[in-house]
C-alpha atoms as a PDB file:
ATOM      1  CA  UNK A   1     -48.812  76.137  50.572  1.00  0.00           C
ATOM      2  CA  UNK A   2     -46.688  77.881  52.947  1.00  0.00           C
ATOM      3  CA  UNK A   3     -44.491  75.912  55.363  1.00  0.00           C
ATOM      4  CA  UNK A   4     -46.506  75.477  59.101  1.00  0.00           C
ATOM      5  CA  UNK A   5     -45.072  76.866  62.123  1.00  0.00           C
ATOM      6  CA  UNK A   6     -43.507  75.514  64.913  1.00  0.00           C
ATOM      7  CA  UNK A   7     -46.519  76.155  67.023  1.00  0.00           C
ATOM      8  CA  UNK A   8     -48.574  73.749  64.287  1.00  0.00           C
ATOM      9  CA  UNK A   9     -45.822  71.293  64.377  1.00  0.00           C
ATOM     10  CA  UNK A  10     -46.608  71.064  68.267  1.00  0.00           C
ATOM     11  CA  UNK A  11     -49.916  70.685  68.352  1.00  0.00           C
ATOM     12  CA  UNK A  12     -49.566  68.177  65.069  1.00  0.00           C
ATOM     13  CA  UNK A  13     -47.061  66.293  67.433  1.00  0.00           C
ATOM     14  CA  UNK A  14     -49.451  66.470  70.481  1.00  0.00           C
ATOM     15  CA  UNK A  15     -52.508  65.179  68.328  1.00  0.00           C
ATOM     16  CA  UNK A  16     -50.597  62.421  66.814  1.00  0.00           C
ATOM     17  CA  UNK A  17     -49.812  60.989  70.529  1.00  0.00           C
ATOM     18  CA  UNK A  18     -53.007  61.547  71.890  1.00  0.00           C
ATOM     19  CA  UNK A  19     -54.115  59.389  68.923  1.00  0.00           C
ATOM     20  CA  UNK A  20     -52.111  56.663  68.921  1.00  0.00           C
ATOM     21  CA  UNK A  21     -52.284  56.253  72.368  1.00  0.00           C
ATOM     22  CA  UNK A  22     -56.550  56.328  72.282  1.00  0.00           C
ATOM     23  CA  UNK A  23     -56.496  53.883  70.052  1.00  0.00           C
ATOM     24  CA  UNK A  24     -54.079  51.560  71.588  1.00  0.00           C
ATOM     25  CA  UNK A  25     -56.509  51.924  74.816  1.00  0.00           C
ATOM     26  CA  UNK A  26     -59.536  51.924  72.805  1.00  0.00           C
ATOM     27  CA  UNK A  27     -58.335  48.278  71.479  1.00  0.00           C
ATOM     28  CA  UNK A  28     -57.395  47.350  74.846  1.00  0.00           C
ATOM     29  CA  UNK A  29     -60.521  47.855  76.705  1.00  0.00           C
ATOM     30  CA  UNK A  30     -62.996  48.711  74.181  1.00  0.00           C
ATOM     31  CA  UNK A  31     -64.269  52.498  73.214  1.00  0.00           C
ATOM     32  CA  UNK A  32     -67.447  52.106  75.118  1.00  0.00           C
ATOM     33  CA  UNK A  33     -65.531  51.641  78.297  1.00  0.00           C
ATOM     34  CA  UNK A  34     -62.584  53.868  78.059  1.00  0.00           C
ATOM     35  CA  UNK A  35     -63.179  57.538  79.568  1.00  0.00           C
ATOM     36  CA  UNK A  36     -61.447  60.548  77.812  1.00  0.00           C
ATOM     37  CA  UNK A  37     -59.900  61.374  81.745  1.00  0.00           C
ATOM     38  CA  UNK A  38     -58.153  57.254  81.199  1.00  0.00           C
ATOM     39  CA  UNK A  39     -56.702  58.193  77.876  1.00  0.00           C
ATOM     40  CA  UNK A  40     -55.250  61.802  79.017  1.00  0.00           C
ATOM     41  CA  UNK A  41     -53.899  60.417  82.017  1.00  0.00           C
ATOM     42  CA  UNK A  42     -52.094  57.378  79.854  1.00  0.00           C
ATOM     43  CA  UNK A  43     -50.771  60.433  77.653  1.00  0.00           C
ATOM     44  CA  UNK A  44     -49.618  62.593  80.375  1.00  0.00           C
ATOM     45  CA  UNK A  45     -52.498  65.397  80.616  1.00  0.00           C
ATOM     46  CA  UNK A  46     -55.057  66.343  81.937  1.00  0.00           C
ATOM     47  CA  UNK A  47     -58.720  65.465  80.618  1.00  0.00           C
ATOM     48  CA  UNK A  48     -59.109  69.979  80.345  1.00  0.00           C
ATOM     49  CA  UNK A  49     -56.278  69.525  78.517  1.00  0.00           C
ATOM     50  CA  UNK A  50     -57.260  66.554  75.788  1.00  0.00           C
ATOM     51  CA  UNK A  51     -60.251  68.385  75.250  1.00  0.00           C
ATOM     52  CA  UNK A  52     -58.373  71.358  74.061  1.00  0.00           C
ATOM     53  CA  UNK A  53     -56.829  69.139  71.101  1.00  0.00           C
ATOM     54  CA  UNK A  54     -60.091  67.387  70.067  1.00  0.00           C
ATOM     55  CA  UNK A  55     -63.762  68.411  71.019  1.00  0.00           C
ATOM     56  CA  UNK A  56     -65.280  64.890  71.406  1.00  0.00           C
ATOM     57  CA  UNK A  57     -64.280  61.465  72.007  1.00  0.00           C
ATOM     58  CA  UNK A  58     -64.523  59.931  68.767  1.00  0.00           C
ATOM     59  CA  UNK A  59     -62.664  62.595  67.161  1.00  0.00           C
ATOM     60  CA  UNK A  60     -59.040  61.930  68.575  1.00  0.00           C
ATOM     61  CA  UNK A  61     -60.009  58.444  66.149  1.00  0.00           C
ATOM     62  CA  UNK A  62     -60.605  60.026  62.952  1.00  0.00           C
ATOM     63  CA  UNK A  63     -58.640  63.356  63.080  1.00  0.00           C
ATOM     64  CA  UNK A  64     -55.403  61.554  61.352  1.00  0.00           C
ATOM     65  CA  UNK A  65     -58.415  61.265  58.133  1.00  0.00           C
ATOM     66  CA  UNK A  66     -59.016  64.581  58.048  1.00  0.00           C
ATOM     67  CA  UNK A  67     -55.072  65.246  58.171  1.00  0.00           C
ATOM     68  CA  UNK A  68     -54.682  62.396  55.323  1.00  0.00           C
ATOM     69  CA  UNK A  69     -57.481  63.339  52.895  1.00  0.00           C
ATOM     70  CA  UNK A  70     -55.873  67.293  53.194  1.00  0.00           C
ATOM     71  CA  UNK A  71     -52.544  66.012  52.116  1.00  0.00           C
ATOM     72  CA  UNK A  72     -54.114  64.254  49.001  1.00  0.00           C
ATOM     73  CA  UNK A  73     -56.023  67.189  47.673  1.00  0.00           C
ATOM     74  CA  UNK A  74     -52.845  69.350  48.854  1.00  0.00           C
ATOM     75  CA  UNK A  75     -50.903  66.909  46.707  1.00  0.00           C
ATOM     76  CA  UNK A  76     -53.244  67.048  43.662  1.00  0.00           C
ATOM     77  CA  UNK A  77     -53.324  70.787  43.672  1.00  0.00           C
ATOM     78  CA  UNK A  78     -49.984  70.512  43.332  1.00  0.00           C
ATOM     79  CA  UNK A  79     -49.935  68.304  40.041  1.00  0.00           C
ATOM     80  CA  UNK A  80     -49.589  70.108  36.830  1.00  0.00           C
ATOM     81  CA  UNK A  81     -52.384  72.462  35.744  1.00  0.00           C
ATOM     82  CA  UNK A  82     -53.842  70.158  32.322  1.00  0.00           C
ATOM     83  CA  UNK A  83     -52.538  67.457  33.380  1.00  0.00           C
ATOM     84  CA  UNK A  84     -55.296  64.332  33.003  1.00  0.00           C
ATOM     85  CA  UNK A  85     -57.229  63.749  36.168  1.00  0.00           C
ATOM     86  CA  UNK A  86     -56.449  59.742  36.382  1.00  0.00           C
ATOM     87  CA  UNK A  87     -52.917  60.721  35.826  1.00  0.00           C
ATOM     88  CA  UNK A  88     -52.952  62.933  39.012  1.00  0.00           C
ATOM     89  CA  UNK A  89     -54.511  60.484  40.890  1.00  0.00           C
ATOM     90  CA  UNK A  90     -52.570  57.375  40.031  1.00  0.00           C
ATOM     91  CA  UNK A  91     -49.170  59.845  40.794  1.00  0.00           C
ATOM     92  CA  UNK A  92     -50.577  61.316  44.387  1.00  0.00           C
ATOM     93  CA  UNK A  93     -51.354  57.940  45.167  1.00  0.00           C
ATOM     94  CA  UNK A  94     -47.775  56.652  44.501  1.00  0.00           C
ATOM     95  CA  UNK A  95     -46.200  58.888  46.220  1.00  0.00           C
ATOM     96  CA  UNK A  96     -47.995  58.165  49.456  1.00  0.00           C
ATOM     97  CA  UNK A  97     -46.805  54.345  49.042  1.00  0.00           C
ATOM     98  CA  UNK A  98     -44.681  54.747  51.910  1.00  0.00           C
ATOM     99  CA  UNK A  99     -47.389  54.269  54.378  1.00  0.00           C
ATOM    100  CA  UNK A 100     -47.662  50.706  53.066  1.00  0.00           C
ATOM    101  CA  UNK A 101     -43.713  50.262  54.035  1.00  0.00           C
ATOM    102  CA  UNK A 102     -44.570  51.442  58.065  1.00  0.00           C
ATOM    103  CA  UNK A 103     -44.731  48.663  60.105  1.00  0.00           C
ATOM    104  CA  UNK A 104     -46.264  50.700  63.092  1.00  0.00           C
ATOM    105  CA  UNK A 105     -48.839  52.718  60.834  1.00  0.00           C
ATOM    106  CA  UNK A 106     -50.306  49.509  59.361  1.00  0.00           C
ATOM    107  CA  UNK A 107     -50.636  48.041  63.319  1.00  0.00           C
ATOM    108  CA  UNK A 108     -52.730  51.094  63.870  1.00  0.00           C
ATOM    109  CA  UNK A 109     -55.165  51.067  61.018  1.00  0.00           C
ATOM    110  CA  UNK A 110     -55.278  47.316  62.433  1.00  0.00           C
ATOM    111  CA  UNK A 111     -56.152  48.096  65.796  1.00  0.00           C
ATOM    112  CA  UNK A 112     -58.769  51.113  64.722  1.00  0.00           C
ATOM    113  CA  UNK A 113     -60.564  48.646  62.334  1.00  0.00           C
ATOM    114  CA  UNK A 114     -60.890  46.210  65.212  1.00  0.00           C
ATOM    115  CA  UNK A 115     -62.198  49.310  67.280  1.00  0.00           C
ATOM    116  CA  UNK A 116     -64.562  50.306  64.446  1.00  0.00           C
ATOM    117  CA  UNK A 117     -65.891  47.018  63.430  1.00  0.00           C
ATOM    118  CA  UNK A 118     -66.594  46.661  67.391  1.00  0.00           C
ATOM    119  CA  UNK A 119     -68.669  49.916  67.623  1.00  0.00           C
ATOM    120  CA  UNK A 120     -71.326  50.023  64.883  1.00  0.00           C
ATOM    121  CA  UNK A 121     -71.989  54.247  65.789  1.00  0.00           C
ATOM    122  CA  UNK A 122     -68.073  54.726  65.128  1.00  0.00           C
ATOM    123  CA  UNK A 123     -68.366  52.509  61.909  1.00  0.00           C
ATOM    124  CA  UNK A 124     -71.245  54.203  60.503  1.00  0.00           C
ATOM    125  CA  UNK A 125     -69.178  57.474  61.399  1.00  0.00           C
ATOM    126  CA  UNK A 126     -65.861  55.870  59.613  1.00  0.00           C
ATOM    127  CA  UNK A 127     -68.404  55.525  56.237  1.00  0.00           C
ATOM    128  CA  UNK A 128     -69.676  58.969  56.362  1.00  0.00           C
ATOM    129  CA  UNK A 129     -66.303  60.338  56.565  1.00  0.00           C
ATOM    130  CA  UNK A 130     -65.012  57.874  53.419  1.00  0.00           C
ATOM    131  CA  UNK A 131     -67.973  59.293  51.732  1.00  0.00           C
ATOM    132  CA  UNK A 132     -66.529  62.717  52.861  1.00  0.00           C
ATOM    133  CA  UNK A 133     -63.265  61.750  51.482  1.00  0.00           C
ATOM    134  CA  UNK A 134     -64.896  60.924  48.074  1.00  0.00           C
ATOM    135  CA  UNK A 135     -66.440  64.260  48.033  1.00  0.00           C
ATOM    136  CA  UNK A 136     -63.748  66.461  48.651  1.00  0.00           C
ATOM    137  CA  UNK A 137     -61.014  65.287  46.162  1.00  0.00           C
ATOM    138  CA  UNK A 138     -63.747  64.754  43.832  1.00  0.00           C
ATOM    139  CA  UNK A 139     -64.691  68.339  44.056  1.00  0.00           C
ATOM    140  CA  UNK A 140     -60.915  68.876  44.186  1.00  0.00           C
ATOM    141  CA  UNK A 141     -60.601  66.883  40.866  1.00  0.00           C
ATOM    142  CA  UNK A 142     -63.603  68.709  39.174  1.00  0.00           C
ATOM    143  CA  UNK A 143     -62.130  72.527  39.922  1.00  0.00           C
ATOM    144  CA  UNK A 144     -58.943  71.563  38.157  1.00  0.00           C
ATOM    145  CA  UNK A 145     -61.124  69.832  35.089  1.00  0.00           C
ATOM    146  CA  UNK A 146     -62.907  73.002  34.700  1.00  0.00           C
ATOM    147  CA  UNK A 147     -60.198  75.454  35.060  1.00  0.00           C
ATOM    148  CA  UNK A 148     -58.677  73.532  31.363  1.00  0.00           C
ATOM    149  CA  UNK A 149     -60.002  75.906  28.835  1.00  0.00           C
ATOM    150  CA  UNK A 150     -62.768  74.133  26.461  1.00  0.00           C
ATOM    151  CA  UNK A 151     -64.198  72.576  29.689  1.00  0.00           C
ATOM    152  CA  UNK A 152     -67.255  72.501  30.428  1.00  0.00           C
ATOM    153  CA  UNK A 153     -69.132  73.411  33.983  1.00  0.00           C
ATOM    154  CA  UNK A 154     -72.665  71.678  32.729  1.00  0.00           C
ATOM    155  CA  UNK A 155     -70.687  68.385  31.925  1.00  0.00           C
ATOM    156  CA  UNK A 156     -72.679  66.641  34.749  1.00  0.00           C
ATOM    157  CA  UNK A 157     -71.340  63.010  33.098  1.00  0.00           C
ATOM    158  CA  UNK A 158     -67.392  64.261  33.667  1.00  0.00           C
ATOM    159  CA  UNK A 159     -68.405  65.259  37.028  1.00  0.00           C
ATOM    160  CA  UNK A 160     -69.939  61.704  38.289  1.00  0.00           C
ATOM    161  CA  UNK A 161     -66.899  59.926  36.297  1.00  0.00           C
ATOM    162  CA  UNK A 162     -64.346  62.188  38.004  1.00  0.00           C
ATOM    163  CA  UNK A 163     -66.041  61.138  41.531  1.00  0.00           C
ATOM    164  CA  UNK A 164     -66.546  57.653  40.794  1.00  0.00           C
ATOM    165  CA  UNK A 165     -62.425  57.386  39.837  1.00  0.00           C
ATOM    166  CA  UNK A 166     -61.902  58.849  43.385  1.00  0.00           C
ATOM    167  CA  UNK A 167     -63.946  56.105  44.154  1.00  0.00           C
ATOM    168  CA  UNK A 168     -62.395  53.563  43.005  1.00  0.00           C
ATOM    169  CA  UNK A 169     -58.736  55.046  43.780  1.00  0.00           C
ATOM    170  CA  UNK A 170     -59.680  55.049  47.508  1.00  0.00           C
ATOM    171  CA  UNK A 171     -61.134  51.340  47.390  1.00  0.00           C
ATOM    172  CA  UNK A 172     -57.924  50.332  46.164  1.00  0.00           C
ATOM    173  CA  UNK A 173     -55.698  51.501  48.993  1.00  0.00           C
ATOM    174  CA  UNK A 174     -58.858  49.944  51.318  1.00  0.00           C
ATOM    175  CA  UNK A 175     -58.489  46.561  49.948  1.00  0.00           C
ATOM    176  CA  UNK A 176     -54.738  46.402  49.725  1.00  0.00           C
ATOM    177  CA  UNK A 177     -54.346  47.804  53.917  1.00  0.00           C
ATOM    178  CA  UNK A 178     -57.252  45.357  55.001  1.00  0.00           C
ATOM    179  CA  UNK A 179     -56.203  42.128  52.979  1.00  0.00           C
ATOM    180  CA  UNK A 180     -52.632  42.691  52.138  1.00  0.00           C
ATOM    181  CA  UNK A 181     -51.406  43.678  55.361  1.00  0.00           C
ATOM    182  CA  UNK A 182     -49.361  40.782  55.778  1.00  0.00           C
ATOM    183  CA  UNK A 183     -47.802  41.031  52.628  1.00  0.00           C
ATOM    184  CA  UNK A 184     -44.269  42.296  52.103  1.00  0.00           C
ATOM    185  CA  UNK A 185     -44.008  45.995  51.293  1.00  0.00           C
ATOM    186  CA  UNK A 186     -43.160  45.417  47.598  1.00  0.00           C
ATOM    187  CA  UNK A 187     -45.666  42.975  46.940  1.00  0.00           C
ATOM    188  CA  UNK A 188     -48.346  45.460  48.302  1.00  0.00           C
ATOM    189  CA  UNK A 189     -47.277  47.966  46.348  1.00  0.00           C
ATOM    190  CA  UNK A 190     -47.526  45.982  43.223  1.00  0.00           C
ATOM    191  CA  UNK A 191     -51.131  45.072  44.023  1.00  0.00           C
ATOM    192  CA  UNK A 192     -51.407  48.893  44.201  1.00  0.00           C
ATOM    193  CA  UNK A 193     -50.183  49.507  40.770  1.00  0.00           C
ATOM    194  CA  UNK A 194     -51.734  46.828  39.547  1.00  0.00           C
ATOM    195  CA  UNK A 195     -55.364  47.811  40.599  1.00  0.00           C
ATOM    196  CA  UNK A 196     -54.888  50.944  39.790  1.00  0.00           C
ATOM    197  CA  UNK A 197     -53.920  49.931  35.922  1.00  0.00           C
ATOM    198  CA  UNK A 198     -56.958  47.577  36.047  1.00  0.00           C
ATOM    199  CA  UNK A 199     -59.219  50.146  36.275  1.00  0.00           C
ATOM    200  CA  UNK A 200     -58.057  53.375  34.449  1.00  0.00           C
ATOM    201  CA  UNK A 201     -60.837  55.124  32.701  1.00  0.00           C
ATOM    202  CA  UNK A 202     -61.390  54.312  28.987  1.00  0.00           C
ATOM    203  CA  UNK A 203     -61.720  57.887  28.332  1.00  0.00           C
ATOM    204  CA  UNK A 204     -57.880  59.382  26.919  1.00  0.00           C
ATOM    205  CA  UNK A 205     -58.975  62.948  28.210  1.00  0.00           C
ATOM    206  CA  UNK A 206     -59.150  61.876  31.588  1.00  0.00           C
ATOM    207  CA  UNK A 207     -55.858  59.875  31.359  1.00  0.00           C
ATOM    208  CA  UNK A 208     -56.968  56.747  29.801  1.00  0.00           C
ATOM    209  CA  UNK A 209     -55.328  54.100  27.158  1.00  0.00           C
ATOM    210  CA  UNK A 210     -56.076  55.450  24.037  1.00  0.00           C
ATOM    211  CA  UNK A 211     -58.109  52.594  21.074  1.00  0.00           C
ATOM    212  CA  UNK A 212     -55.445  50.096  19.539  1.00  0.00           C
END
């Protein structure tokens, strides 16, 4: 994909601050009672100004998902073309690992679960999106199954596997951040690896063990 320009690297930049400083606010004085005019002011704009970066409240929490889960299926369409879908997971998965080593990252994702679990409307939004999540690199995942020659389109029972591994790949990461946090960065990423290996698929085509 080509390289983005430095106008995108701005308004990337710009994003990210609005962001972290919402949520620090947010978890400060609760969503319900922060105004979009408190956070722009605490960032140094105007509220005209924050709403050209995001359209709606909620979104200046959830826009670093949308960034995260486009990096993943960037990652995967990166992967070598045949190459076994658990195999492409497992490897765009490992390569992310550094966000378990960031010290400030993993005091943000605690500070916007403490938001979420506070405000049932943004955790029902924070499931939909996870569901979106699911979706996307599972449709990501199923484009680069099909494009193998000898693959089927009609193989509804690859398709639901291939989701359900994305599945299962993204409730690893969830369990590790939310009860691991306090962990050292090695030891979470051996809890990674070591879910991960727990539940590889049993089929060898899509990257499985093959039978003693």
């Amino acid at each position: 994909m080509p390289d983005p320009t430095l106008r995108e690297l701005s308004r990337r930049a710009i994003r990210q601050r609005l962001g972290d400083v919402a949520i620090r606010i947010f978890a400060e004085r609760g969503y319900a009672a922060t105004t979009v005019d408190e956070v722009a002011a605490a960032a140094g704009i105007s509220e005209r100004t924050f709403f050209r970066y995001f359209g709606t409240k909620d979104q200046v929490l959830f826009f670093r998902a949308d960034e995260d889960t486009q990096m993943l299926v960037d990652r995967l369409r990166e992967r070598p073309v045949g190459e076994a879908p658990w195999i492409s997971l497992r490897q765009i998965v490992l390569v992310s690992l550094d966000l378990l080593d960031d010290e400030a990252e993993l005091e943000r994702e605690r500070m916007l679960r403490s938001i979420l679990n506070s405000t049932p409307e943004l955790l029902a939004h924070q499931l939909a999106r996870v569901a979106d999540t699911q979706r996307t690199l599972g449709d990501a995942l199923w484009e680069r199954w099909i494009a193998v020659p000898g693959h089927r389109e009609d193989d509804a029972d690859t398709r639901l596997v291939l989701r359900a591994l994305v599945g299962a790949m993204l409730g690893v990461l969830t369990e590790v951040m939310m009860h691991a946090e306090d962990q050292p960065p090695a030891e979470r990423r051996r809890l990674v690896r070591t879910a991960l290996d727990a539940i590889r698929p049993g089929r060898v085509d899509l990257g499985g063990e093959p039978d003693a």
